[in-house]
N, C-alpha and C. Protein backbone atom coordinates (compact mmCIF):
# COMPACT_ATOMS: atom_id res chain seq x y z
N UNK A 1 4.93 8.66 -4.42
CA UNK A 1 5.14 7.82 -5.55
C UNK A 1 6.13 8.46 -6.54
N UNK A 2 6.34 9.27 -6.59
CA UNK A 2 7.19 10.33 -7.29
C UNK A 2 8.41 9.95 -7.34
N UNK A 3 9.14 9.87 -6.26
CA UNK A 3 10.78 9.33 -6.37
C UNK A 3 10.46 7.74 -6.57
N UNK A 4 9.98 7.23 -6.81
CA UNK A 4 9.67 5.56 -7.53
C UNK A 4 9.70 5.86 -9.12
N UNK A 5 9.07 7.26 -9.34
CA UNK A 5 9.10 7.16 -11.27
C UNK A 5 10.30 8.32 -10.94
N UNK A 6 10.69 9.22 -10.59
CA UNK A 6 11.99 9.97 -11.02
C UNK A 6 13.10 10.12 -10.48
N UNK A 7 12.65 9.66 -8.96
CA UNK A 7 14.41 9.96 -8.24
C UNK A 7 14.94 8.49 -7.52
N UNK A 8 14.49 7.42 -8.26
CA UNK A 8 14.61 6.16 -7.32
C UNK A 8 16.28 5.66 -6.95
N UNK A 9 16.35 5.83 -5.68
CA UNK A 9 17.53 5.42 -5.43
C UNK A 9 18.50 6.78 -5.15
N UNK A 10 17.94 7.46 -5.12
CA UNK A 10 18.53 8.84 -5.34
C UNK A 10 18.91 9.62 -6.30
N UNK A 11 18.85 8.71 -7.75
CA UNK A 11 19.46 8.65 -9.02
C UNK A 11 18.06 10.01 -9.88
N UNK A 12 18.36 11.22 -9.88
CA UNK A 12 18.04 11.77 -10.89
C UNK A 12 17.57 11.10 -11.97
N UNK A 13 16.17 10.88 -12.26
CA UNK A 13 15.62 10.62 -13.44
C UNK A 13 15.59 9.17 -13.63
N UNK A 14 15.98 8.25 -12.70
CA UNK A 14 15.91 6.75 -12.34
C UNK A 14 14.24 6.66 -11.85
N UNK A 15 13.91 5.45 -12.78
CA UNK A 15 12.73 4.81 -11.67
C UNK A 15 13.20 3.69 -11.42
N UNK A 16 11.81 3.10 -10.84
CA UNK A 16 12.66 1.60 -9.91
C UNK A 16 12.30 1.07 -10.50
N UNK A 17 13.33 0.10 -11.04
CA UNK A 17 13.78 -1.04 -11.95
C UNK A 17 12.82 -2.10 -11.66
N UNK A 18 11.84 -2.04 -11.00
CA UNK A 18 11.20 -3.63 -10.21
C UNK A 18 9.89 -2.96 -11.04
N UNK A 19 9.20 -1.74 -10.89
CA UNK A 19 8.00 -1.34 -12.11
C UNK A 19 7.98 -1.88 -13.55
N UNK A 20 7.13 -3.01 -13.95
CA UNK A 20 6.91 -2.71 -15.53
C UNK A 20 7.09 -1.33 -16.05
N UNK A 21 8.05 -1.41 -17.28
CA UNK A 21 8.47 -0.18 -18.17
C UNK A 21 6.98 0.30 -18.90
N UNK A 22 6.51 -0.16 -19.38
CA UNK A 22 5.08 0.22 -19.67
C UNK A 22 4.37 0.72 -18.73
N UNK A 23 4.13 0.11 -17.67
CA UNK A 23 3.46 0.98 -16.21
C UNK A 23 4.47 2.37 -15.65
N UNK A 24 5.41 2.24 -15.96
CA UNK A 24 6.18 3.19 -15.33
C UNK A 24 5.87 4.58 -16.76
N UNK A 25 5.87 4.15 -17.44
CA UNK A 25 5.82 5.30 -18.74
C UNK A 25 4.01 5.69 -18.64
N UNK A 26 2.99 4.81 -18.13
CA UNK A 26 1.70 5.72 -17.78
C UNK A 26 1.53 6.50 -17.03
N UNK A 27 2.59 5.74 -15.55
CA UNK A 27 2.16 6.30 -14.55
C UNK A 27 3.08 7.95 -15.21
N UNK A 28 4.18 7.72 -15.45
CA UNK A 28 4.90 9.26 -15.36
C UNK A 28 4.10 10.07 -16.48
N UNK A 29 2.83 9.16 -17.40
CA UNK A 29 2.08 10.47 -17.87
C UNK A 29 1.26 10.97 -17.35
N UNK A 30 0.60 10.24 -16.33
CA UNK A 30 0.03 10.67 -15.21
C UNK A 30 0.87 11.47 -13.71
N UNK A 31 1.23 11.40 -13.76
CA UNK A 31 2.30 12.10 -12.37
C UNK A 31 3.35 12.68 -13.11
N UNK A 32 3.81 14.05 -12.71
CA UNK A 32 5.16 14.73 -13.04
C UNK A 32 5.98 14.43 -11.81
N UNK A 33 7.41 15.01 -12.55
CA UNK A 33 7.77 15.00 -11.45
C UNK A 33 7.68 15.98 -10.19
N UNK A 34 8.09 15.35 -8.91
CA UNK A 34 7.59 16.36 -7.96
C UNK A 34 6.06 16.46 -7.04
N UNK A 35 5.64 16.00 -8.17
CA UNK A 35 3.79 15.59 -8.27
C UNK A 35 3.40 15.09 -7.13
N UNK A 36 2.69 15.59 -5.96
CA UNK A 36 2.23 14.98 -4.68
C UNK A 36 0.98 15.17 -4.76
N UNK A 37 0.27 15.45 -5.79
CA UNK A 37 -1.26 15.70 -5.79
C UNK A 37 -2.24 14.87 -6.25
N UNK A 38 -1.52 14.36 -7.68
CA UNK A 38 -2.83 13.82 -8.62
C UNK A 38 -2.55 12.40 -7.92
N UNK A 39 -4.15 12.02 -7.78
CA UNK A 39 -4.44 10.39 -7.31
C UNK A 39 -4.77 9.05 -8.77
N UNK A 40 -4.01 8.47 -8.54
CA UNK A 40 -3.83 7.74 -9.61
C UNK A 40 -4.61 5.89 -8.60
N UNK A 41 -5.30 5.58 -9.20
CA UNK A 41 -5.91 4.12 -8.94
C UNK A 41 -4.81 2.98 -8.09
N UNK A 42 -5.13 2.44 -7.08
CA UNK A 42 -4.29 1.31 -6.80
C UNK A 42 -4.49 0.05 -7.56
N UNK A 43 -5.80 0.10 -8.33
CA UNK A 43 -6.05 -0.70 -8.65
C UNK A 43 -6.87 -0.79 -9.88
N UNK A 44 -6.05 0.10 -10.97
CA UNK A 44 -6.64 0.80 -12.21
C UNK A 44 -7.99 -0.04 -13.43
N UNK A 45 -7.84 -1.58 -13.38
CA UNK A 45 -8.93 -2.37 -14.04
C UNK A 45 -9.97 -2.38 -13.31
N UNK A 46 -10.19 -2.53 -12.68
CA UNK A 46 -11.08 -2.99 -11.49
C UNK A 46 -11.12 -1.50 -9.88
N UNK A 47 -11.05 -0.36 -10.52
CA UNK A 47 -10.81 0.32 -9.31
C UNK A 47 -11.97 0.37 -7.89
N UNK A 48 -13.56 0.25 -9.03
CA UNK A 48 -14.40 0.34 -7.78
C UNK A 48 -14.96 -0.83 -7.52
N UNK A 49 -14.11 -2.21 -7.84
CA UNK A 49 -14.51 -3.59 -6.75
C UNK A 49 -14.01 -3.95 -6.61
N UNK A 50 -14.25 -4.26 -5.32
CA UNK A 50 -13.74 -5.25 -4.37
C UNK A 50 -13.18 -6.99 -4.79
N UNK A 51 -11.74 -6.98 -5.15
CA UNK A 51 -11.66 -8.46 -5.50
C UNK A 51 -10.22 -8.82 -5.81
N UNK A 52 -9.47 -9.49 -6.52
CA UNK A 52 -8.34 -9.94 -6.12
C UNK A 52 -7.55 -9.43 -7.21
N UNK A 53 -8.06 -8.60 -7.89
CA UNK A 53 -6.82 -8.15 -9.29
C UNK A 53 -6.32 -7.55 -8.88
N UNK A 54 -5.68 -6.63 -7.85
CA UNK A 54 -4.73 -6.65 -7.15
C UNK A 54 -3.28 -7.26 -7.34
N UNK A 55 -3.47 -8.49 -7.08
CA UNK A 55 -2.34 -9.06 -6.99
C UNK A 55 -2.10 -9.59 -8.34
N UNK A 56 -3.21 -10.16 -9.47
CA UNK A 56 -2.52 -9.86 -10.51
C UNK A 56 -1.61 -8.56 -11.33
N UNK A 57 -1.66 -7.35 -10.38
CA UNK A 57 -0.92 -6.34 -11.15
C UNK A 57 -0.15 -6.50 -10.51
N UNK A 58 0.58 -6.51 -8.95
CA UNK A 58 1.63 -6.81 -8.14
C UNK A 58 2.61 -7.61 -8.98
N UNK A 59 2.29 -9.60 -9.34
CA UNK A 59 2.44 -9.81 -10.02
C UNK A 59 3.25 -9.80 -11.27
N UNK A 60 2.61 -8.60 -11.90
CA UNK A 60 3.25 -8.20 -13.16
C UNK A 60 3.99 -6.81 -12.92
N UNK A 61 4.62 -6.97 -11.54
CA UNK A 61 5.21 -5.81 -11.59
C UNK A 61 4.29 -3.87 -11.74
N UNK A 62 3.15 -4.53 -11.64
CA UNK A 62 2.40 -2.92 -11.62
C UNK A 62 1.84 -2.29 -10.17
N UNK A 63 2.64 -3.19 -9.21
CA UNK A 63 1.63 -2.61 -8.48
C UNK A 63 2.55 -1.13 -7.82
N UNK A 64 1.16 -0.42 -7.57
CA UNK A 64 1.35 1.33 -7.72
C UNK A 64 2.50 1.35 -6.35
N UNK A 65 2.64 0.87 -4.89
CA UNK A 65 3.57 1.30 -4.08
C UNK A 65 4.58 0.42 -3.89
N UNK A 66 5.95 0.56 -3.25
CA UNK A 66 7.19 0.62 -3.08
C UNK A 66 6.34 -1.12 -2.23
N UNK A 67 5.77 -1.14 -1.22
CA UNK A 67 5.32 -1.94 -0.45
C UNK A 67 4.82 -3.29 -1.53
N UNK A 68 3.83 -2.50 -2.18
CA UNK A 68 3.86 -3.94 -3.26
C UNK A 68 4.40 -4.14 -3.61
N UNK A 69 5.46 -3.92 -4.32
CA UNK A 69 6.63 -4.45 -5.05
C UNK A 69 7.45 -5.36 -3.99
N UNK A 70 7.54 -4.89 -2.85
CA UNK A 70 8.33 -5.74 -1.38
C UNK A 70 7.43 -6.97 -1.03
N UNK A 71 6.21 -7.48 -1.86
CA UNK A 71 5.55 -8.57 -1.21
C UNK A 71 6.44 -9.68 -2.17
N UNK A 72 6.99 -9.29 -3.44
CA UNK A 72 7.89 -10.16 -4.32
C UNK A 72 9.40 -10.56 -3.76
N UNK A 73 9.54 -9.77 -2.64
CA UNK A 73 11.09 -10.22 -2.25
C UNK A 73 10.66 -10.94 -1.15
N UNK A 74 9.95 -11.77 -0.72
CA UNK A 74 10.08 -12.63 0.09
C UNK A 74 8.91 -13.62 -0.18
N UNK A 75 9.82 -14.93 -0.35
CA UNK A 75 9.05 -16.00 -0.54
C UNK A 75 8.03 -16.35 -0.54
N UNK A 76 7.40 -15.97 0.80
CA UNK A 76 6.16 -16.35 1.31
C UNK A 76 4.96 -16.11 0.84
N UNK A 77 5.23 -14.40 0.74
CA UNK A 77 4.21 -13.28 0.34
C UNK A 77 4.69 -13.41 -1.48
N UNK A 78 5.47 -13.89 -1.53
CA UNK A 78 5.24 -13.80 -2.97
C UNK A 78 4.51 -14.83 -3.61
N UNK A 79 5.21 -16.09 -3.30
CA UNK A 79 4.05 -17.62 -3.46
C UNK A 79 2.51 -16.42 -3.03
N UNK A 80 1.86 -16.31 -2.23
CA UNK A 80 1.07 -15.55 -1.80
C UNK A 80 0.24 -15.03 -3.05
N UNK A 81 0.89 -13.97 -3.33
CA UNK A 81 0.71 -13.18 -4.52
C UNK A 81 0.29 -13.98 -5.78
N UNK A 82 1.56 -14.60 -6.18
CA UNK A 82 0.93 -15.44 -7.05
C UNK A 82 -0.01 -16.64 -7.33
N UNK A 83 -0.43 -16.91 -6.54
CA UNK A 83 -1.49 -17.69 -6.27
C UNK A 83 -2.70 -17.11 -5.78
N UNK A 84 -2.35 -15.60 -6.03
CA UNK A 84 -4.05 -15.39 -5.95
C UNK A 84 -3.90 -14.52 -7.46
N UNK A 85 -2.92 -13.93 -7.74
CA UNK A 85 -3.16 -13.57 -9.49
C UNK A 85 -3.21 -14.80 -10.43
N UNK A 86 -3.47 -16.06 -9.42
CA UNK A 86 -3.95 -17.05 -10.60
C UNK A 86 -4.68 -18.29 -10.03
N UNK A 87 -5.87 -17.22 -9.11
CA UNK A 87 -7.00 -17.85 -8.42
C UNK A 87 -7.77 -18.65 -9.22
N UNK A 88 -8.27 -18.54 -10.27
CA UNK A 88 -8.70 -19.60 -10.87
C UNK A 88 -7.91 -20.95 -10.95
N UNK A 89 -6.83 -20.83 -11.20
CA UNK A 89 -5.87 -22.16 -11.30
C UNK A 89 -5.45 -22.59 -9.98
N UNK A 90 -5.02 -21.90 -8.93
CA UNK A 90 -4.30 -22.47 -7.72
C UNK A 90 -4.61 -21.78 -6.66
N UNK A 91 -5.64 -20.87 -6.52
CA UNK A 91 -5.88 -20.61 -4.87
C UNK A 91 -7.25 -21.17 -5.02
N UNK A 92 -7.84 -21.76 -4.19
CA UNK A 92 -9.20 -22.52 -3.61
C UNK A 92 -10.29 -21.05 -4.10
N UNK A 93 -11.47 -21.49 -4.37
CA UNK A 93 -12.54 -20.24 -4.31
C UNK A 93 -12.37 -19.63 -3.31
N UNK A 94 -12.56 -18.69 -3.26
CA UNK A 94 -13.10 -17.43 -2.26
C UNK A 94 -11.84 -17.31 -0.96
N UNK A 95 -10.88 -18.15 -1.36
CA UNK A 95 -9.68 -17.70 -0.36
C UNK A 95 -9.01 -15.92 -0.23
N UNK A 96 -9.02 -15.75 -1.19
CA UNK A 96 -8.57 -14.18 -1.06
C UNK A 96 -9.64 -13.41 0.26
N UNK A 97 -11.08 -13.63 -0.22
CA UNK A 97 -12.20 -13.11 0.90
C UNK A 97 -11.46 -13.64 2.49
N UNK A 98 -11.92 -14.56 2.29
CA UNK A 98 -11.75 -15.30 3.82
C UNK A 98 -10.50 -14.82 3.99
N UNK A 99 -9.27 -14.60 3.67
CA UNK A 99 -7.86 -13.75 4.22
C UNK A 99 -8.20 -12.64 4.58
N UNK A 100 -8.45 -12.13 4.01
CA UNK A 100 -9.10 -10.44 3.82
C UNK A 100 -9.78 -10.83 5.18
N UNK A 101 -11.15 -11.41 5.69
CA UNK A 101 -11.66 -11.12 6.72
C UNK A 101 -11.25 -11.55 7.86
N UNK A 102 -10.15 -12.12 7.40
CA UNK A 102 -9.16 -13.12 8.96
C UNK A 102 -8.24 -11.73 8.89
N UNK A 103 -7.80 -10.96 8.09
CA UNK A 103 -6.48 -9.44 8.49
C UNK A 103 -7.12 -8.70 8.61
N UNK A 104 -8.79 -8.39 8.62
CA UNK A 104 -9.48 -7.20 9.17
C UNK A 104 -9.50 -7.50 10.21
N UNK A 105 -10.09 -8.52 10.70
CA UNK A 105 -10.43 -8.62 11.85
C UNK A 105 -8.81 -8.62 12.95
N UNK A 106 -7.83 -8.48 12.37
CA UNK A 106 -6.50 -8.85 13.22
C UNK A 106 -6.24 -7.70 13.57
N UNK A 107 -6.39 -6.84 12.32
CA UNK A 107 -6.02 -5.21 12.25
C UNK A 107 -6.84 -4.21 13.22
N UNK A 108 -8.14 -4.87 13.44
CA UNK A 108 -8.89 -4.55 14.08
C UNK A 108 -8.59 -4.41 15.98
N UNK A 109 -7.76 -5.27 16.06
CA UNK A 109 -6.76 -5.57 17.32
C UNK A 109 -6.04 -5.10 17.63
N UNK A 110 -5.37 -4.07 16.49
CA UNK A 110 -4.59 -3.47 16.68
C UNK A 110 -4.19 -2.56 18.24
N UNK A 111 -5.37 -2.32 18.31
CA UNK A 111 -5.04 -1.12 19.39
C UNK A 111 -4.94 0.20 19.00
N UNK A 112 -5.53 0.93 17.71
CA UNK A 112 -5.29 1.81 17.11
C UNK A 112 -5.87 3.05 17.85
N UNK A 113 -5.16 4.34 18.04
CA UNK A 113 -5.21 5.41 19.36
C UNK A 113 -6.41 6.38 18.50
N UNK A 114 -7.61 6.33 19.33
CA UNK A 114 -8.85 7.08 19.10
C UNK A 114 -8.92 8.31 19.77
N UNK A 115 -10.28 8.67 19.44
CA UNK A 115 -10.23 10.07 19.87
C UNK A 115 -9.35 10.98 20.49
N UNK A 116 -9.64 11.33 21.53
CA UNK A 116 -7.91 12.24 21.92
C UNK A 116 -6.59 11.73 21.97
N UNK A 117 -6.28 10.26 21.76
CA UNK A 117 -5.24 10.00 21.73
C UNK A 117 -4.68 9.41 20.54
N UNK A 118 -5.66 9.80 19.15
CA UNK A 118 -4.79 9.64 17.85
C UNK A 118 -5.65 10.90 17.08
N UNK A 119 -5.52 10.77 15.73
CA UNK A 119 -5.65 12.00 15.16
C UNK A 119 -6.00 11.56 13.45
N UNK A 120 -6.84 11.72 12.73
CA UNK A 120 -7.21 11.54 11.66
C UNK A 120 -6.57 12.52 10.76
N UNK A 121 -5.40 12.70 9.76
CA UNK A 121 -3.97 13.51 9.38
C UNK A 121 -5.56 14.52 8.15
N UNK A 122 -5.51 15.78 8.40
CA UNK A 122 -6.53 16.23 7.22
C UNK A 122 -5.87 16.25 5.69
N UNK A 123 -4.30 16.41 5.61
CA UNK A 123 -3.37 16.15 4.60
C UNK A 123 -2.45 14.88 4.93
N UNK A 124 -2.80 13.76 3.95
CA UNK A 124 -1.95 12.20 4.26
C UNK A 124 -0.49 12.09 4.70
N UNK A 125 0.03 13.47 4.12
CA UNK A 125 1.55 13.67 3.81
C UNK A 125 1.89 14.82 5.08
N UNK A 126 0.85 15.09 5.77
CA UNK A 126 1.44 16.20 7.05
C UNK A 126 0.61 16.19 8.50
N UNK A 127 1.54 16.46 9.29
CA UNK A 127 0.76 16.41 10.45
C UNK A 127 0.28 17.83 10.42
N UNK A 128 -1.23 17.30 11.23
CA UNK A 128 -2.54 18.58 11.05
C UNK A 128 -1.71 19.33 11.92
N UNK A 129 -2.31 20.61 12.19
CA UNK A 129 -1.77 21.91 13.22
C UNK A 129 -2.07 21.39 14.57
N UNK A 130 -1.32 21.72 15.14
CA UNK A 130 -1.59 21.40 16.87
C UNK A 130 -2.83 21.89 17.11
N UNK A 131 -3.66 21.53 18.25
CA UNK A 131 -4.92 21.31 18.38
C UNK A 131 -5.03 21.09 20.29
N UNK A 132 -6.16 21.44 20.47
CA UNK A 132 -5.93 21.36 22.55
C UNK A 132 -6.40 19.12 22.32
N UNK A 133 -6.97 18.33 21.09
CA UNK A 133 -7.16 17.75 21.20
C UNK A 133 -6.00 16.77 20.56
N UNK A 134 -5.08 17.25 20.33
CA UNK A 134 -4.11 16.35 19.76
C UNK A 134 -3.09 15.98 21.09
N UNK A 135 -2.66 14.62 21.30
CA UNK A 135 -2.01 14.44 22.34
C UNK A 135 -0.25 14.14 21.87
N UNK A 136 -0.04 14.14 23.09
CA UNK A 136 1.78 14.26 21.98
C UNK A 136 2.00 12.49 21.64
N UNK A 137 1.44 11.75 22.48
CA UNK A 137 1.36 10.03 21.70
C UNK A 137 0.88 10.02 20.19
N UNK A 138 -0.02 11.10 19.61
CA UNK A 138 -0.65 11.14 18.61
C UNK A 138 0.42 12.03 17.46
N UNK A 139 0.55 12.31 18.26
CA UNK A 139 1.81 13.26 17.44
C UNK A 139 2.71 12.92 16.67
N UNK A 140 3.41 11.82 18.00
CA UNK A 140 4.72 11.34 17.91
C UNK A 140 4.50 10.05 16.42
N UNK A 141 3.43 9.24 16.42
CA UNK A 141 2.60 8.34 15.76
C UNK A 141 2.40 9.03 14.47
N UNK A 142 2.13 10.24 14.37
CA UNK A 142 1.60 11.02 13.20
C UNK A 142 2.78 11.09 12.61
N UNK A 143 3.72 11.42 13.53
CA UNK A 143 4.75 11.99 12.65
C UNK A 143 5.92 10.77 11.69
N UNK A 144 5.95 9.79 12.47
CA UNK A 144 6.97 8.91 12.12
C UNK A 144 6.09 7.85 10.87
N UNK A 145 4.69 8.31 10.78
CA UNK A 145 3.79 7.89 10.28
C UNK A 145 3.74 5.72 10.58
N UNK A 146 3.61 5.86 11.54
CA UNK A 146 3.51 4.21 12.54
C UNK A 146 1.93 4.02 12.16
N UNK A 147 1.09 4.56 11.58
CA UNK A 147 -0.38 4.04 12.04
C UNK A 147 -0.34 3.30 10.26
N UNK A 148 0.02 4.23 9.59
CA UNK A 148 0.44 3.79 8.42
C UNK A 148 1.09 2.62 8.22
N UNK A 149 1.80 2.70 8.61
CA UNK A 149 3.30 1.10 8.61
C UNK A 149 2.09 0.38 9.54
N UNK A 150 1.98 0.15 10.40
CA UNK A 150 1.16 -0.66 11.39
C UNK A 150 0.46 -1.18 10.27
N UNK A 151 -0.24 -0.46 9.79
CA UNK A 151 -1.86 -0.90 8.94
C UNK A 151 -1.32 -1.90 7.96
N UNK A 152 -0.64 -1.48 6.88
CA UNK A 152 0.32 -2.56 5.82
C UNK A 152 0.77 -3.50 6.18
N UNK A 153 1.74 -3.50 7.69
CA UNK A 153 2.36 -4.27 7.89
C UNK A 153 1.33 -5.62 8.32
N UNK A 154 0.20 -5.59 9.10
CA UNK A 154 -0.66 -6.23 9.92
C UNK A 154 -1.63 -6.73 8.76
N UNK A 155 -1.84 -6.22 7.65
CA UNK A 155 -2.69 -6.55 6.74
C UNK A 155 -1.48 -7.50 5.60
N UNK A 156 -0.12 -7.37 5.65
CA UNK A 156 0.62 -8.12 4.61
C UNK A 156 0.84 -9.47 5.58
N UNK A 157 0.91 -9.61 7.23
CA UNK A 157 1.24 -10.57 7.77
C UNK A 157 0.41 -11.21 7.80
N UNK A 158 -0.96 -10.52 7.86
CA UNK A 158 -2.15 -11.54 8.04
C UNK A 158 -2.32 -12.26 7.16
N UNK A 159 -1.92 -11.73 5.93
CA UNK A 159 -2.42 -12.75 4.66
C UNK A 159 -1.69 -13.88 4.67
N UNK A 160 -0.51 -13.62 5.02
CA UNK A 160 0.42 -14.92 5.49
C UNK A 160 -0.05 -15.72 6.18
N UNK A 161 -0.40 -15.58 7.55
CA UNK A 161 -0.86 -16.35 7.70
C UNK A 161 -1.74 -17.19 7.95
C-alpha cells in the first residue's frame, strides 16, 4: 500500500490521485513511507462485520487497495459498487449476501493447490524457505503471487455476475 500513498506512478512523494485526499492524509498517518508492516482496516467503520460498507468506501474513493479503486474503471463493477453503497435505495434486500454466497461458492471451484502442491506464504509479501514439502507448481504460484490474483479476480467476476 505504500507506493499508492508515496511513490504512485513512480513519482516520488505522489499518491494516487483516484484516493480521497482526506483518506490518503489518514492513511499516510497511519503508514510511513516504506511501511510494509502496520495493518490498517479494509474496512475501517464496520471492521469486525460482515456487510456491505465496503463498497460504500470504494465508492467514495476510500477503498484501502489499488484493486478497489479498479472496480470504478469499468462499468459494470462500478454500476455494481454503487448500488450496493446505496442498498437501501437501489439494490434489492440481502443482494450483496446472496452474491457473496454465489462467488464463494465459485471460488471454491477454483481448483486451489493443497497440501503438497500449494503452500500457505508464513510472510504475505515472501515466499516461505524451501521445504521437502513445497513443490515447484507451488512455488512458481507463490511467487508470481497467482493464488492471490486468482482469489480477487474470481470474487470481483462473480459479483458480476
Amino acid at each position: 500500500m505504500s507506493p499508492r500513498l508515496y511513490n504512485f506512478g513512480g513519482q516520488n512523494g505522489a499518491s494516487d490521485p483516484t484516493l480521497d485526499a482526506n483518506y490518503t492524509v489518514t492513511l499516510r498517518g497511519q503508514c510511513k513511507p516504506g511501511d510494509n508492516a502496520t495493518l490498517v482496516y479494509l474496512d475501517p467503520p464496520t471492521p469486525t462485520t460482515f456487510d456491505a460498507d465496503y463498497y460504500t468506501l470504494v465508492a467514495g474513493n476510500k477503498g484501502l487497495l489499488s484493486t478497489d479503486a479498479a472496480l470504478l474503471l469499468d462499468a459494470t463493477t462500478s454500476a455494481y459498487v454503487a448500488r450496493q453503497a446505496n442498498a437501501t435505495a437501489t439494490a434489492p434486500p440481502g443482494e450483496f449476501f446472496a452474491d457473496f454466497a454465489t462467488s464463494f461458492v465459485a471460488m471454491s471451484k477454483l481448483g486451489v493447490l493443497t497440501h503438497h502442491n500449494g503452500e500457505i506464504r508464513q510472510v504475505c509479501s515472501k515466499v516461505n524457505p524451501p521445504s521437502s514439502s513445497t513443490s515447484a507448481a507451488a512455488a512458481h504460484l507463490t511467487t508470481t503471487g497467482g493464488l492471490a490474483v486468482a482469489v480477487a479476480l474470481a470474487l470481483a467476476v462473480a459479483l458480476v455476475l
